[in-house]
N, C-alpha and C. Protein backbone atom coordinates (compact mmCIF):
# COMPACT_ATOMS: atom_id res chain seq x y z
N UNK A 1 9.31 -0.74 -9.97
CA UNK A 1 7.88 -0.67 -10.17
C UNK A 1 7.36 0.75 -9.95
N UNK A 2 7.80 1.55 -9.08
CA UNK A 2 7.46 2.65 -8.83
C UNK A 2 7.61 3.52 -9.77
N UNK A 3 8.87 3.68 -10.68
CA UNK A 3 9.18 4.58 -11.24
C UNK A 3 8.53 3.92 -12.59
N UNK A 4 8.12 3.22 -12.89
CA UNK A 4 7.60 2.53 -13.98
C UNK A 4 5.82 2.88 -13.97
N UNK A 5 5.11 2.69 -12.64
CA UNK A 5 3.81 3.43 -12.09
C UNK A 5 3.99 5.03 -12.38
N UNK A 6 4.83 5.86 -11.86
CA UNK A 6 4.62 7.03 -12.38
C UNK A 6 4.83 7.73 -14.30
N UNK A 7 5.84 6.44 -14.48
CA UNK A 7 5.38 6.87 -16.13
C UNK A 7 4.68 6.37 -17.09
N UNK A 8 3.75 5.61 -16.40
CA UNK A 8 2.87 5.00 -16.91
C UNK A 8 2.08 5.70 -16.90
N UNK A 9 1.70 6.61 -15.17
CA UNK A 9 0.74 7.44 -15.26
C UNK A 9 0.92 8.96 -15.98
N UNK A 10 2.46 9.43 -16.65
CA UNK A 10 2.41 10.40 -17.27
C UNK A 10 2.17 10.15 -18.93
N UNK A 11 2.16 8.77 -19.00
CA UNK A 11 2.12 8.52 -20.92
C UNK A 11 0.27 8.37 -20.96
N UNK A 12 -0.08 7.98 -20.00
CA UNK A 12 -1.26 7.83 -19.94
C UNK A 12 -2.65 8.88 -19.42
N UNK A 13 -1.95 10.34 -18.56
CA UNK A 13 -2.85 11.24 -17.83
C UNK A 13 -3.17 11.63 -19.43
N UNK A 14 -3.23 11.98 -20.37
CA UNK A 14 -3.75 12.25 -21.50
C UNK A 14 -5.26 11.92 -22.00
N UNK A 15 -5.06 10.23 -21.89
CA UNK A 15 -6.20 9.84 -21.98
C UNK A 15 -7.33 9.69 -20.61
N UNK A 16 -6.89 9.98 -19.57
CA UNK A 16 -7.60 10.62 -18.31
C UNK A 16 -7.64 8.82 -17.68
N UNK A 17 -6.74 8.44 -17.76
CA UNK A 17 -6.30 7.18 -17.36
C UNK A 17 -5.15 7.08 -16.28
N UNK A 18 -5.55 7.04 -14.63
CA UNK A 18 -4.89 7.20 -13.31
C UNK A 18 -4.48 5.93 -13.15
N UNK A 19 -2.87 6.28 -13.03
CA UNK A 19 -2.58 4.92 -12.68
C UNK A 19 -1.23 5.32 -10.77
N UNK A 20 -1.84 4.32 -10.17
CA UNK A 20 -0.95 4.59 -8.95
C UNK A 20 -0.67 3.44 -8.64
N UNK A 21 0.42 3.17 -6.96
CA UNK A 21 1.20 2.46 -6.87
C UNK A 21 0.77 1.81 -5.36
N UNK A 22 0.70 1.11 -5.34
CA UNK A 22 0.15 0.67 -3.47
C UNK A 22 1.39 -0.30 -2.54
N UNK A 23 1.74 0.34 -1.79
CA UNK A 23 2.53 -0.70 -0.83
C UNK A 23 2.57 -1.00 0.02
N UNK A 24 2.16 -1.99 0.26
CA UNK A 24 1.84 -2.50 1.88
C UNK A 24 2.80 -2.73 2.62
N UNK A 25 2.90 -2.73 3.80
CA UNK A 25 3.79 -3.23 4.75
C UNK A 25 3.78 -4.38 5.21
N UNK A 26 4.19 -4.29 6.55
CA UNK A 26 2.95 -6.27 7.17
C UNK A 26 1.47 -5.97 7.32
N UNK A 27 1.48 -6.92 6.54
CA UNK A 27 -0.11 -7.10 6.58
C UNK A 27 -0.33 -8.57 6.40
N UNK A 28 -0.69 -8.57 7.92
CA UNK A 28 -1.10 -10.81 8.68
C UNK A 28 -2.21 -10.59 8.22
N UNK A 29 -2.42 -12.33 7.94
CA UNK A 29 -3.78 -12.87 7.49
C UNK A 29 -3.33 -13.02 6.08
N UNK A 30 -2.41 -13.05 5.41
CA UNK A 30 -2.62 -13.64 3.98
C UNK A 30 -1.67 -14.14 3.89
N UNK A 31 -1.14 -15.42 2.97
CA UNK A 31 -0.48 -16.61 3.04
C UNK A 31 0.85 -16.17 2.97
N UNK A 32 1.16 -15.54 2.20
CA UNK A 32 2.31 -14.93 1.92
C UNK A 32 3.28 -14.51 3.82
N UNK A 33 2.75 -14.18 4.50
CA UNK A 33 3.36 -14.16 5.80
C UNK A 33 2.88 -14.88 7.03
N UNK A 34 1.53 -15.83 6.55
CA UNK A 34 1.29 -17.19 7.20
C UNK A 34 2.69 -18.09 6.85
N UNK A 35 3.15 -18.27 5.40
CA UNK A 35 4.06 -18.66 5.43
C UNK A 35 5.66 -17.92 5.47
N UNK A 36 5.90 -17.29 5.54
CA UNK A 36 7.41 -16.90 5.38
C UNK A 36 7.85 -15.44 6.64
N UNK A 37 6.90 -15.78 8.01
CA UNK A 37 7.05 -14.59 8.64
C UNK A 37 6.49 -14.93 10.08
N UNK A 38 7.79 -15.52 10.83
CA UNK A 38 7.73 -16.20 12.44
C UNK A 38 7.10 -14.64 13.15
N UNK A 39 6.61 -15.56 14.31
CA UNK A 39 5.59 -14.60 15.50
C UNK A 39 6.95 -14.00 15.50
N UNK A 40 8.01 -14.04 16.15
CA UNK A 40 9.04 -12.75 16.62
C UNK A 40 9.25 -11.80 15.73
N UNK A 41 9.71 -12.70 14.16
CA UNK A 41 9.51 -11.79 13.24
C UNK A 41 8.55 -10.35 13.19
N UNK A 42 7.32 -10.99 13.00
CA UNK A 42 6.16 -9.97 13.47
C UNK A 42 5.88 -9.72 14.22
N UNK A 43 5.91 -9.41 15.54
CA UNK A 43 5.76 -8.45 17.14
C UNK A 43 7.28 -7.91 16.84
N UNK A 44 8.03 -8.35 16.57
CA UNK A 44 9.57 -7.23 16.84
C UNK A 44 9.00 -5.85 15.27
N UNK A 45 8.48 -6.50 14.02
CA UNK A 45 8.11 -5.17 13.33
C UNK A 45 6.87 -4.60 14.15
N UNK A 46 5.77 -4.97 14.52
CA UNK A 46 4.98 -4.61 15.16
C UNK A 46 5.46 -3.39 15.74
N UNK A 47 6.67 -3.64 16.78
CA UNK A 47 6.81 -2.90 18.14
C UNK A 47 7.42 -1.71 17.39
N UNK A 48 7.76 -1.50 15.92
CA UNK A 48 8.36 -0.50 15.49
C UNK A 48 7.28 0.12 14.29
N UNK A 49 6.05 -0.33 14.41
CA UNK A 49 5.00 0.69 13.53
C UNK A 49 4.24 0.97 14.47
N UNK A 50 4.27 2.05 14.11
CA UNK A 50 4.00 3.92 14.96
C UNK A 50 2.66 3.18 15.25
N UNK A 51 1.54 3.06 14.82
CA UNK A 51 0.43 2.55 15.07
C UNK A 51 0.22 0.87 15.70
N UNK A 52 1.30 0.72 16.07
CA UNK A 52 1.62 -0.51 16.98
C UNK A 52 0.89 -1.79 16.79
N UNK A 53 0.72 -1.75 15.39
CA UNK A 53 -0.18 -2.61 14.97
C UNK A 53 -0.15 -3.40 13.28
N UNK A 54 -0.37 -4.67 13.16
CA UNK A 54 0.16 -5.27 11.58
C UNK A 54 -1.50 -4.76 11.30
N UNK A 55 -1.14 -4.15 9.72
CA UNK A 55 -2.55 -4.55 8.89
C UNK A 55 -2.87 -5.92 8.78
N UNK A 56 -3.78 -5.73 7.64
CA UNK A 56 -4.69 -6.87 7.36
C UNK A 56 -5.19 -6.63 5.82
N UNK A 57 -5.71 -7.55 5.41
CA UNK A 57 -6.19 -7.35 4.19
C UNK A 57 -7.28 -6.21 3.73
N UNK A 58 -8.63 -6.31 4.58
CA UNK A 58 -9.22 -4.47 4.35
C UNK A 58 -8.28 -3.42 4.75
N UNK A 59 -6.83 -3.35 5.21
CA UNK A 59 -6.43 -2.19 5.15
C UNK A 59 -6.16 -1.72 3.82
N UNK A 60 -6.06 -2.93 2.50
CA UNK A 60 -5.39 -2.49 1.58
C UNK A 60 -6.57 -2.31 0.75
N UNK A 61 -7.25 -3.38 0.88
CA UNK A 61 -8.81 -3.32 0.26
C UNK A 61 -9.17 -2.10 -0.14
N UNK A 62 -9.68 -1.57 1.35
CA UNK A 62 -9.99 -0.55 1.18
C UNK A 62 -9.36 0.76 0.62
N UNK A 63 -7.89 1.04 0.72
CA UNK A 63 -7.37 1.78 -0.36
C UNK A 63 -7.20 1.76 -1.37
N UNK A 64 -7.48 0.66 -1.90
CA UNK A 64 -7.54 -0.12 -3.28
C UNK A 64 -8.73 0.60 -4.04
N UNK A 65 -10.05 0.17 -3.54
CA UNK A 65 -11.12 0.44 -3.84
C UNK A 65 -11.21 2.13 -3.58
N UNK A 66 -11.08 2.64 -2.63
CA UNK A 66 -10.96 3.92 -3.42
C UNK A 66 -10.16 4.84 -4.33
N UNK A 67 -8.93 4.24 -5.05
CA UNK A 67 -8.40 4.73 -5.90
C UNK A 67 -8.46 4.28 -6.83
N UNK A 68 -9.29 3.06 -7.35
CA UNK A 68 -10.39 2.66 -8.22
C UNK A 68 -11.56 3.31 -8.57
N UNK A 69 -12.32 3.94 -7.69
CA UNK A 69 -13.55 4.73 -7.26
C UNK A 69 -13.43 6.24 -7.88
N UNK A 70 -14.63 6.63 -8.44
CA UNK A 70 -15.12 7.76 -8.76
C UNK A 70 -14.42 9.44 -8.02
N UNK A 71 -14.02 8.63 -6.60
CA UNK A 71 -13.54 9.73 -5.29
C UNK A 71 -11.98 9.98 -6.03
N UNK A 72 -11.16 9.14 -6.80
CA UNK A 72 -9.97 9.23 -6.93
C UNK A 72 -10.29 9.94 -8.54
N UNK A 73 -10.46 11.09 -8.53
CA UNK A 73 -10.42 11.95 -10.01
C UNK A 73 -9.21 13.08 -10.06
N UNK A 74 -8.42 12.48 -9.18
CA UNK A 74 -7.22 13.80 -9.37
C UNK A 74 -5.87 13.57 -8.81
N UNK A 75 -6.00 12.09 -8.45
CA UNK A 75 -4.78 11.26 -8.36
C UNK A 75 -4.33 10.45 -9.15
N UNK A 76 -2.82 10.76 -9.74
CA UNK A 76 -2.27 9.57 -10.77
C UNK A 76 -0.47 10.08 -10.10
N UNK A 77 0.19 8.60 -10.43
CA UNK A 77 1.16 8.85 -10.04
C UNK A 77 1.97 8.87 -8.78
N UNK A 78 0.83 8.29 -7.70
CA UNK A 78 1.24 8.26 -6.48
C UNK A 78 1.48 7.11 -5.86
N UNK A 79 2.84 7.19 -5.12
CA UNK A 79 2.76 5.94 -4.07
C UNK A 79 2.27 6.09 -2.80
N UNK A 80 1.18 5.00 -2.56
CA UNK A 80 0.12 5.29 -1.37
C UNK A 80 0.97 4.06 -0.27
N UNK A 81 1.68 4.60 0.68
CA UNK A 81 2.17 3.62 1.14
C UNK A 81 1.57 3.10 2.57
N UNK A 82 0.91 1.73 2.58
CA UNK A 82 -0.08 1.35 3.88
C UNK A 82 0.75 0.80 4.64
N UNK A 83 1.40 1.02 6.08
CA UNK A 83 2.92 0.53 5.99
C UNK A 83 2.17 1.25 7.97
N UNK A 84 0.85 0.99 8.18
CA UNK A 84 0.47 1.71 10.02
C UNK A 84 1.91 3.37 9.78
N UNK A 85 2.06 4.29 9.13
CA UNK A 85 3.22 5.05 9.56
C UNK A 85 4.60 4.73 9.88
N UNK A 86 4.98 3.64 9.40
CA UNK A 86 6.81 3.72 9.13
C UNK A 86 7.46 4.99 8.80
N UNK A 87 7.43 5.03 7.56
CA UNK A 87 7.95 6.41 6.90
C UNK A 87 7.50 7.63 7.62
N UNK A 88 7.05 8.03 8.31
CA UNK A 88 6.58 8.92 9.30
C UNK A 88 8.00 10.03 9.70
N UNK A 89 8.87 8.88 10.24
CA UNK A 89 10.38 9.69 10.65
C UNK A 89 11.36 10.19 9.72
């Protein structure tokens, strides 16, 4: 998907059409890890994102909506990864 997002966004920066890539990490509160993701499961990833903490659904929301938004005029092609700082190390 990724590499498919960035050439989407190079067949497309022409027509001034941004296309990017969003990936969440854990993020509790939506069904998808209500169902398929035990409490140990989640406090043992917990205890290993840098920000010691699971998202939630406005974490993504909100990056969503601004790379939808007027503010995102010079981003295409990127993976925005919402993940509290994993990839960090």
């Amino acid at each position: 998907m990724l590499t498919f997002s960035r050439s989407l966004a190079a067949e497309l920066a022409p027509d001034n059409i941004r296309v990017n890539a969003v990936t969440p990490g854990l993020i509790l509160g939506t069904r998808f890890h209500a169902t398929h993701t035990t409490d140990a499961s989640a406090n043992k990833t917990i205890s290993e994102i840098p920000l010691q903490r699971a998202g939630n659904p406005l974490d993504v929301a909100r990056a969503v909506a601004f790379l939808a938004s007027e503010y995102n005029g010079f981003i295409t092609g990127a993976t925005l990864d919402i993940n509290g700082g994993v990839y960090m190390a």
